[in-house]
N, C-alpha and C. Protein backbone atom coordinates (compact mmCIF):
# COMPACT_ATOMS: atom_id res chain seq x y z
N UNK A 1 19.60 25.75 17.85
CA UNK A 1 19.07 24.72 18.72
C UNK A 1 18.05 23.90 17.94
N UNK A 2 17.97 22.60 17.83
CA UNK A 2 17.39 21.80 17.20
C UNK A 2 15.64 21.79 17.64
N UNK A 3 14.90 21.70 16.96
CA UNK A 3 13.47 21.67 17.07
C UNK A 3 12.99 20.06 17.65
N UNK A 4 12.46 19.51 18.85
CA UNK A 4 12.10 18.32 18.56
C UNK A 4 10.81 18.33 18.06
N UNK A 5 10.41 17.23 17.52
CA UNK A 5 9.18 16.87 16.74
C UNK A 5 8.57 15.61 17.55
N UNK A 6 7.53 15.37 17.98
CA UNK A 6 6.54 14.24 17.82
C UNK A 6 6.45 13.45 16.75
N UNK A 7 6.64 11.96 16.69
CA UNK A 7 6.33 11.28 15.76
C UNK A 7 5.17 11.70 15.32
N UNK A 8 4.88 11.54 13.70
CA UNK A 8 3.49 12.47 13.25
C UNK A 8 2.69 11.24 13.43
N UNK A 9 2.94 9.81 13.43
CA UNK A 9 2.18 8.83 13.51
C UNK A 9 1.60 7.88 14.98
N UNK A 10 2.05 8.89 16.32
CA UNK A 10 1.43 8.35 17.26
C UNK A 10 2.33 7.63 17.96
N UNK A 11 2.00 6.58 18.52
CA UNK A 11 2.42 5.56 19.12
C UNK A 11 2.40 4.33 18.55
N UNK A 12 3.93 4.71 18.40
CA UNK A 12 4.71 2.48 17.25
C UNK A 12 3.91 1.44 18.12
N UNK A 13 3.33 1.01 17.20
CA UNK A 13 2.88 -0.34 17.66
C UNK A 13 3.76 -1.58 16.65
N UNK A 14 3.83 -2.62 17.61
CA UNK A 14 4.91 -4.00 16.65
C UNK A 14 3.96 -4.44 15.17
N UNK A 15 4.73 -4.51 13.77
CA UNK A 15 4.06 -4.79 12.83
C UNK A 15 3.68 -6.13 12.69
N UNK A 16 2.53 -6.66 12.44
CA UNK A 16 2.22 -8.15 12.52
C UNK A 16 2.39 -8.38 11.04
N UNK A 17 2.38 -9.53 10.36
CA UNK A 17 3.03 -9.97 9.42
C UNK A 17 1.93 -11.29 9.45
N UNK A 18 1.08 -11.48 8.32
CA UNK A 18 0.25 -12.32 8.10
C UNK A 18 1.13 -13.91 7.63
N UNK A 19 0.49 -14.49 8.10
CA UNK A 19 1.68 -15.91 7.71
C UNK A 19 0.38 -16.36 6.60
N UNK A 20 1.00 -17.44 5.98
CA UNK A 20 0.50 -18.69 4.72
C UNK A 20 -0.21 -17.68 3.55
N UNK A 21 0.56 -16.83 2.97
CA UNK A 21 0.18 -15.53 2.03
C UNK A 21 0.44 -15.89 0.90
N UNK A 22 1.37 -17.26 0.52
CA UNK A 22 1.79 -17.35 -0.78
C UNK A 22 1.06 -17.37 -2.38
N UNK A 23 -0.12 -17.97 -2.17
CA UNK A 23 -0.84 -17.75 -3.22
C UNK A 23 -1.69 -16.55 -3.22
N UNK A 24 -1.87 -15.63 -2.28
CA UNK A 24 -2.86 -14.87 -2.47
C UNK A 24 -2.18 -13.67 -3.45
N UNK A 25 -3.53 -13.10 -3.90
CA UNK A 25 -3.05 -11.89 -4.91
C UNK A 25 -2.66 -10.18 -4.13
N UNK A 26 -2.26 -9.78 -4.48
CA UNK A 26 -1.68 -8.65 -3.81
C UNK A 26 -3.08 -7.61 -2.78
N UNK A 27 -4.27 -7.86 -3.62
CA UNK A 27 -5.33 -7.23 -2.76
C UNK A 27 -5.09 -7.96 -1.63
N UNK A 28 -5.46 -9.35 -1.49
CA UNK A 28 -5.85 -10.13 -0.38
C UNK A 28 -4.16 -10.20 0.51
N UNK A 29 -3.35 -10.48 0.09
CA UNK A 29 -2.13 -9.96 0.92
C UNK A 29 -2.60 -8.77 1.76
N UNK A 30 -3.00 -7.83 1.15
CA UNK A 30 -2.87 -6.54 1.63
C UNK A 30 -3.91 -6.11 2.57
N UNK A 31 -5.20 -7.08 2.53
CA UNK A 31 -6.53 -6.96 3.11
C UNK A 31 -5.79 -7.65 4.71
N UNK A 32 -4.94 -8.84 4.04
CA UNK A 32 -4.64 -9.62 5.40
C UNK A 32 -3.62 -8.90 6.64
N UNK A 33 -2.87 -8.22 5.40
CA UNK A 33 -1.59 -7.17 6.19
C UNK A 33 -2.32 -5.64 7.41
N UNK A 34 -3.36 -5.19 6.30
CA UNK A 34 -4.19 -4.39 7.24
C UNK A 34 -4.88 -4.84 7.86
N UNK A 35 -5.72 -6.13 8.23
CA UNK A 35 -6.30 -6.13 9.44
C UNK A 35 -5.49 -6.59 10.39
N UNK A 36 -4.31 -7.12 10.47
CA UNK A 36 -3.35 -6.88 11.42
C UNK A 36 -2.64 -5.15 12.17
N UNK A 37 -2.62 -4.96 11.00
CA UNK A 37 -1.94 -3.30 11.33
C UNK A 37 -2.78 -2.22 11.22
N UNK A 38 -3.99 -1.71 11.98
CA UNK A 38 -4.62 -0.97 10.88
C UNK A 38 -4.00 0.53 11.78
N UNK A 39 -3.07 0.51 12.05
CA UNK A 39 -2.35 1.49 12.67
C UNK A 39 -2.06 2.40 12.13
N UNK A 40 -1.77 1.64 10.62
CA UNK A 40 0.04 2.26 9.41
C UNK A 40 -1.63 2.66 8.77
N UNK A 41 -2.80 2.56 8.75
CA UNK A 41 -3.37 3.59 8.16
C UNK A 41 -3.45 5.23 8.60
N UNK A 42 -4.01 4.68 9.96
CA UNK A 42 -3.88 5.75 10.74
C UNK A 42 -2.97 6.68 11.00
N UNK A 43 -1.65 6.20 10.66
CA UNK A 43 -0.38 7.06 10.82
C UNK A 43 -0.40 7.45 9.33
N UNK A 44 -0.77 6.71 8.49
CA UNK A 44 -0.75 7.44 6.95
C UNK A 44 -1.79 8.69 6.96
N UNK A 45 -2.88 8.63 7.61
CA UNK A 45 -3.87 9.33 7.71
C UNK A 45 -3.42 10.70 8.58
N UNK A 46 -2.34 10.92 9.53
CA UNK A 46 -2.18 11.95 10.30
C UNK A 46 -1.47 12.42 9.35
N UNK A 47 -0.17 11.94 8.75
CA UNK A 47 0.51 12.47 7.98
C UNK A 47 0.05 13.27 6.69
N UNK A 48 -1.08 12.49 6.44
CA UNK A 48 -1.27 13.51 5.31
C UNK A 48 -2.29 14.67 5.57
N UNK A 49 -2.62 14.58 7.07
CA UNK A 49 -3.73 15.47 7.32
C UNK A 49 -3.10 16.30 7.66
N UNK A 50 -1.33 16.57 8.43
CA UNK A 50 -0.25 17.15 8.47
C UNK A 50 -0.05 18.36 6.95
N UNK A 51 0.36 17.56 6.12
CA UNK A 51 0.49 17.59 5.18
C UNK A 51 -0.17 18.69 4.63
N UNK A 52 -1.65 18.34 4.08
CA UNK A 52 -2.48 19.15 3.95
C UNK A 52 -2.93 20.60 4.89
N UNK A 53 -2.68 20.32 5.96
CA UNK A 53 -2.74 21.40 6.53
C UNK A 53 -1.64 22.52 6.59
N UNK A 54 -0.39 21.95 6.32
CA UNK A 54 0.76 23.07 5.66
C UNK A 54 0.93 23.55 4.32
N UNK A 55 -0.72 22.81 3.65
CA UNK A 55 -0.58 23.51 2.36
C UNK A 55 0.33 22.66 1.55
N UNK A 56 0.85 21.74 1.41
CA UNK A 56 1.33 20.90 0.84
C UNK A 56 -0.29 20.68 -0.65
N UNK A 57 0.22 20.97 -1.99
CA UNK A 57 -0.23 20.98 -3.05
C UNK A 57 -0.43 19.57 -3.65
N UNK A 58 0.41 18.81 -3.34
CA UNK A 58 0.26 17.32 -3.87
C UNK A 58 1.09 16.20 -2.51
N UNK A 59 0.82 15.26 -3.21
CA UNK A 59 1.50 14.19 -1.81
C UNK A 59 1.84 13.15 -2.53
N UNK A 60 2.94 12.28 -2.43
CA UNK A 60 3.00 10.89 -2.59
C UNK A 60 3.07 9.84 -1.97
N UNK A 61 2.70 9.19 -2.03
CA UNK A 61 2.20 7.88 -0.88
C UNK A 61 3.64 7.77 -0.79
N UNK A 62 4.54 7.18 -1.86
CA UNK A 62 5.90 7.13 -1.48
C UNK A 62 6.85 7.61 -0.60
N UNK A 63 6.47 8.95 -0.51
CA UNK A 63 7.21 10.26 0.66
C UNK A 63 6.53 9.73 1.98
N UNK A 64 5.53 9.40 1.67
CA UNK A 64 4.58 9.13 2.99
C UNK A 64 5.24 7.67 3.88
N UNK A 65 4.90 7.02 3.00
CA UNK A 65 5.55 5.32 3.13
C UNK A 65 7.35 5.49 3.95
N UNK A 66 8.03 6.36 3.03
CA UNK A 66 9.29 6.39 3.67
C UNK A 66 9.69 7.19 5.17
N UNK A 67 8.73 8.34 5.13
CA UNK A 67 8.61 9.05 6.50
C UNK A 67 8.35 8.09 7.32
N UNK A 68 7.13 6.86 6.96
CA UNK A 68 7.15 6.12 8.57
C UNK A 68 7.65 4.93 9.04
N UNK A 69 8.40 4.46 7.71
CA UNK A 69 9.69 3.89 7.97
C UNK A 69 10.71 4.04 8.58
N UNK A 70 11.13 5.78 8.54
CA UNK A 70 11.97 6.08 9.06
C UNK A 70 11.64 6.86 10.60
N UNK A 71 10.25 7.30 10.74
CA UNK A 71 9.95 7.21 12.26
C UNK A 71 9.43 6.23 13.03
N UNK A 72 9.41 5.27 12.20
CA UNK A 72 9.28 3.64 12.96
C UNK A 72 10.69 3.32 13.19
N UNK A 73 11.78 3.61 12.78
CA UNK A 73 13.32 2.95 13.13
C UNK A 73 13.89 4.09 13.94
N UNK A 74 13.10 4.73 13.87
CA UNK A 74 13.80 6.20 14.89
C UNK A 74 13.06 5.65 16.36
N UNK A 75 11.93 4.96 16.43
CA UNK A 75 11.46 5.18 17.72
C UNK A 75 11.72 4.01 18.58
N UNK A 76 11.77 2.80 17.11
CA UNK A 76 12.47 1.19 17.92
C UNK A 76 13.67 0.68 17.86
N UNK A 77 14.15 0.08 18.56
CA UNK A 77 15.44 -0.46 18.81
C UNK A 77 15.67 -2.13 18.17
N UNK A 78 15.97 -2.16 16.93
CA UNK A 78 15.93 -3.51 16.30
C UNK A 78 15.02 -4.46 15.86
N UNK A 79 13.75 -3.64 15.93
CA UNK A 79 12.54 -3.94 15.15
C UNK A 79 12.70 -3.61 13.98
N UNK A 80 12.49 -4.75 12.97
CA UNK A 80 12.98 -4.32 11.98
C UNK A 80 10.86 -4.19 10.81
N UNK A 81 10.80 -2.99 10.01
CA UNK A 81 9.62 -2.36 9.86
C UNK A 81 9.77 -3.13 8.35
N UNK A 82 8.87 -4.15 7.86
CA UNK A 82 8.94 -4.17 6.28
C UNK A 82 7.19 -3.36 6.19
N UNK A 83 7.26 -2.52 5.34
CA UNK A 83 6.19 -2.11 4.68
C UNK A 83 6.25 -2.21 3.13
N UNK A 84 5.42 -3.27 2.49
CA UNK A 84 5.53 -3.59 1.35
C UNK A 84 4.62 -2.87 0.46
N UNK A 85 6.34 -2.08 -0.65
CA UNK A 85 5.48 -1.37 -1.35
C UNK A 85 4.31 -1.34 -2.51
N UNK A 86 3.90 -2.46 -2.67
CA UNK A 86 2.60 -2.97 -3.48
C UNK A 86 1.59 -2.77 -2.76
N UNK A 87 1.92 -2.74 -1.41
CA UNK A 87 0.42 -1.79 -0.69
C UNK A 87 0.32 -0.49 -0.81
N UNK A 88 0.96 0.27 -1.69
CA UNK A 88 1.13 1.61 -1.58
C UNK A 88 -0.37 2.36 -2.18
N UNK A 89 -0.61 1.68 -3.42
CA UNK A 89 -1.66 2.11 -4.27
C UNK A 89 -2.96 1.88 -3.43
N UNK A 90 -3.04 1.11 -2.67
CA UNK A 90 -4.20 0.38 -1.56
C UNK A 90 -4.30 1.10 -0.57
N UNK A 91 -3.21 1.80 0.34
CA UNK A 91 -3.49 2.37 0.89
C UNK A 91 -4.20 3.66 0.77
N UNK A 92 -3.82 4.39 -0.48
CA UNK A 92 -4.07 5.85 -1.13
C UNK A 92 -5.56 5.73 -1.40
N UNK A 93 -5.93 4.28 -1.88
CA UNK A 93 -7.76 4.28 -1.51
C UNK A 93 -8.37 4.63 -0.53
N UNK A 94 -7.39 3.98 0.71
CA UNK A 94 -8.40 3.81 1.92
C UNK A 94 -8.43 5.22 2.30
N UNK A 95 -7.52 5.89 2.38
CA UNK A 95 -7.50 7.25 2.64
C UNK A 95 -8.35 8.02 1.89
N UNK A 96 -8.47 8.07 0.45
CA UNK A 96 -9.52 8.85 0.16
C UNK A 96 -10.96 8.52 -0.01
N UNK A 97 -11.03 7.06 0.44
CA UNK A 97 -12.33 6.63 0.82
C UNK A 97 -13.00 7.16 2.10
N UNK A 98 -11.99 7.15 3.35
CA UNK A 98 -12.79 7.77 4.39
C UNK A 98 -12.48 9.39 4.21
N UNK A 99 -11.54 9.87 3.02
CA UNK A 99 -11.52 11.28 2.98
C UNK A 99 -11.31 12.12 1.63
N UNK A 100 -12.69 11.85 1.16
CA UNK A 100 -12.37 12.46 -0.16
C UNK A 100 -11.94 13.43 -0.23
N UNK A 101 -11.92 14.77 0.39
CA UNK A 101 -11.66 16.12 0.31
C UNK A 101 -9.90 15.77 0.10
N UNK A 102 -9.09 14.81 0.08
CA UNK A 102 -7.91 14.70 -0.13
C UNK A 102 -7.52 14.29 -1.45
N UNK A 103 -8.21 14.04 -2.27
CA UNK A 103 -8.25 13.31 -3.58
C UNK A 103 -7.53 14.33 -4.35
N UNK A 104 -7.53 15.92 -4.45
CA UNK A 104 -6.48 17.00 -4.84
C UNK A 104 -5.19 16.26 -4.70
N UNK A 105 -4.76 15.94 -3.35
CA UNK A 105 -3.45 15.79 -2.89
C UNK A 105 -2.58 14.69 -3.70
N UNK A 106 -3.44 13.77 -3.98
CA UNK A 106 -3.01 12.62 -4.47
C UNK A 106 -3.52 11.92 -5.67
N UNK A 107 -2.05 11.76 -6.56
CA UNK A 107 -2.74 10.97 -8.31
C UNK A 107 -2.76 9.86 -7.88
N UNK A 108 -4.17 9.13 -8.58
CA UNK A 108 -4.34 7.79 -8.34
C UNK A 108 -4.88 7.28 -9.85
N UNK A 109 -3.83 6.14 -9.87
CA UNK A 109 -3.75 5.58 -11.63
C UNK A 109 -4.67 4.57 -11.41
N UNK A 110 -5.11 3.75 -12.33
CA UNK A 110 -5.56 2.23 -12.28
C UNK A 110 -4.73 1.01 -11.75
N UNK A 111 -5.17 0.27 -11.03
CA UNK A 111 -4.24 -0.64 -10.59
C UNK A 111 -4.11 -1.54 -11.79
N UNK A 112 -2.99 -2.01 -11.69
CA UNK A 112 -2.28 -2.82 -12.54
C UNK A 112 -2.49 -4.76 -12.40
N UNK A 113 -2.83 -5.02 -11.06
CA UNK A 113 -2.84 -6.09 -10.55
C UNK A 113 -4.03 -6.41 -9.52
N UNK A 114 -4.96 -7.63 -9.25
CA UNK A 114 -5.24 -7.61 -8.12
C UNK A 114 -4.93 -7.73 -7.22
């Protein structure tokens, strides 16, 4: 018999999508993308607090990123979810900014770009 699960990220909210982004550099894209959504932190933030609490030894934002892609298309009906992965490295800050004790879990290189 199949186990159901709770989305680990809460309740889908619709992704907003910052308009007139073209010149900005990938920080400021990404500053503009999260204060629209600051949801997909929060759901990054359960997940890895998930995570960590099963003893999970390391994490990748990547594994992370694709889990709530795929429980964002599991929970909506033709909403279609872009999460762009150049926010990936940005997000892995914000998380261990409000939670250092996670900084084990996750390698974090130098960014490459602003």
């Amino acid at each position: 018999m199949p186990i159901e699960q709770p989305p680990l990220f809460g309740t889908v909210q619709p992704v907003r999508h910052p308009t007139d982004i073209g010149n900005l550099t990938i920080q400021q894209r990404f500053e503009a993308f999260h204060a629209l959504n600051p949801w997909v932190l929060r759901a990054l933030a359960r997940m890895t607090a998930d995570c960590a609490e099963k003893g999970f030894g390391r994490i990748g934002i990547g594994m992370l990123f694709e889990l709530l892609r795929y429980q964002y298309g599991a929970a909506t009906r033709g909403d279609e979810f872009a999460l762009n992965n150049d926010f990936r490295s940005r997000y892995v800050r914000l998380l261990l900014a409000e939670h250092p004790e996670w900084s084990p879990l996750f390698e974090v290189r130098a960014l490459r770009a602003d």
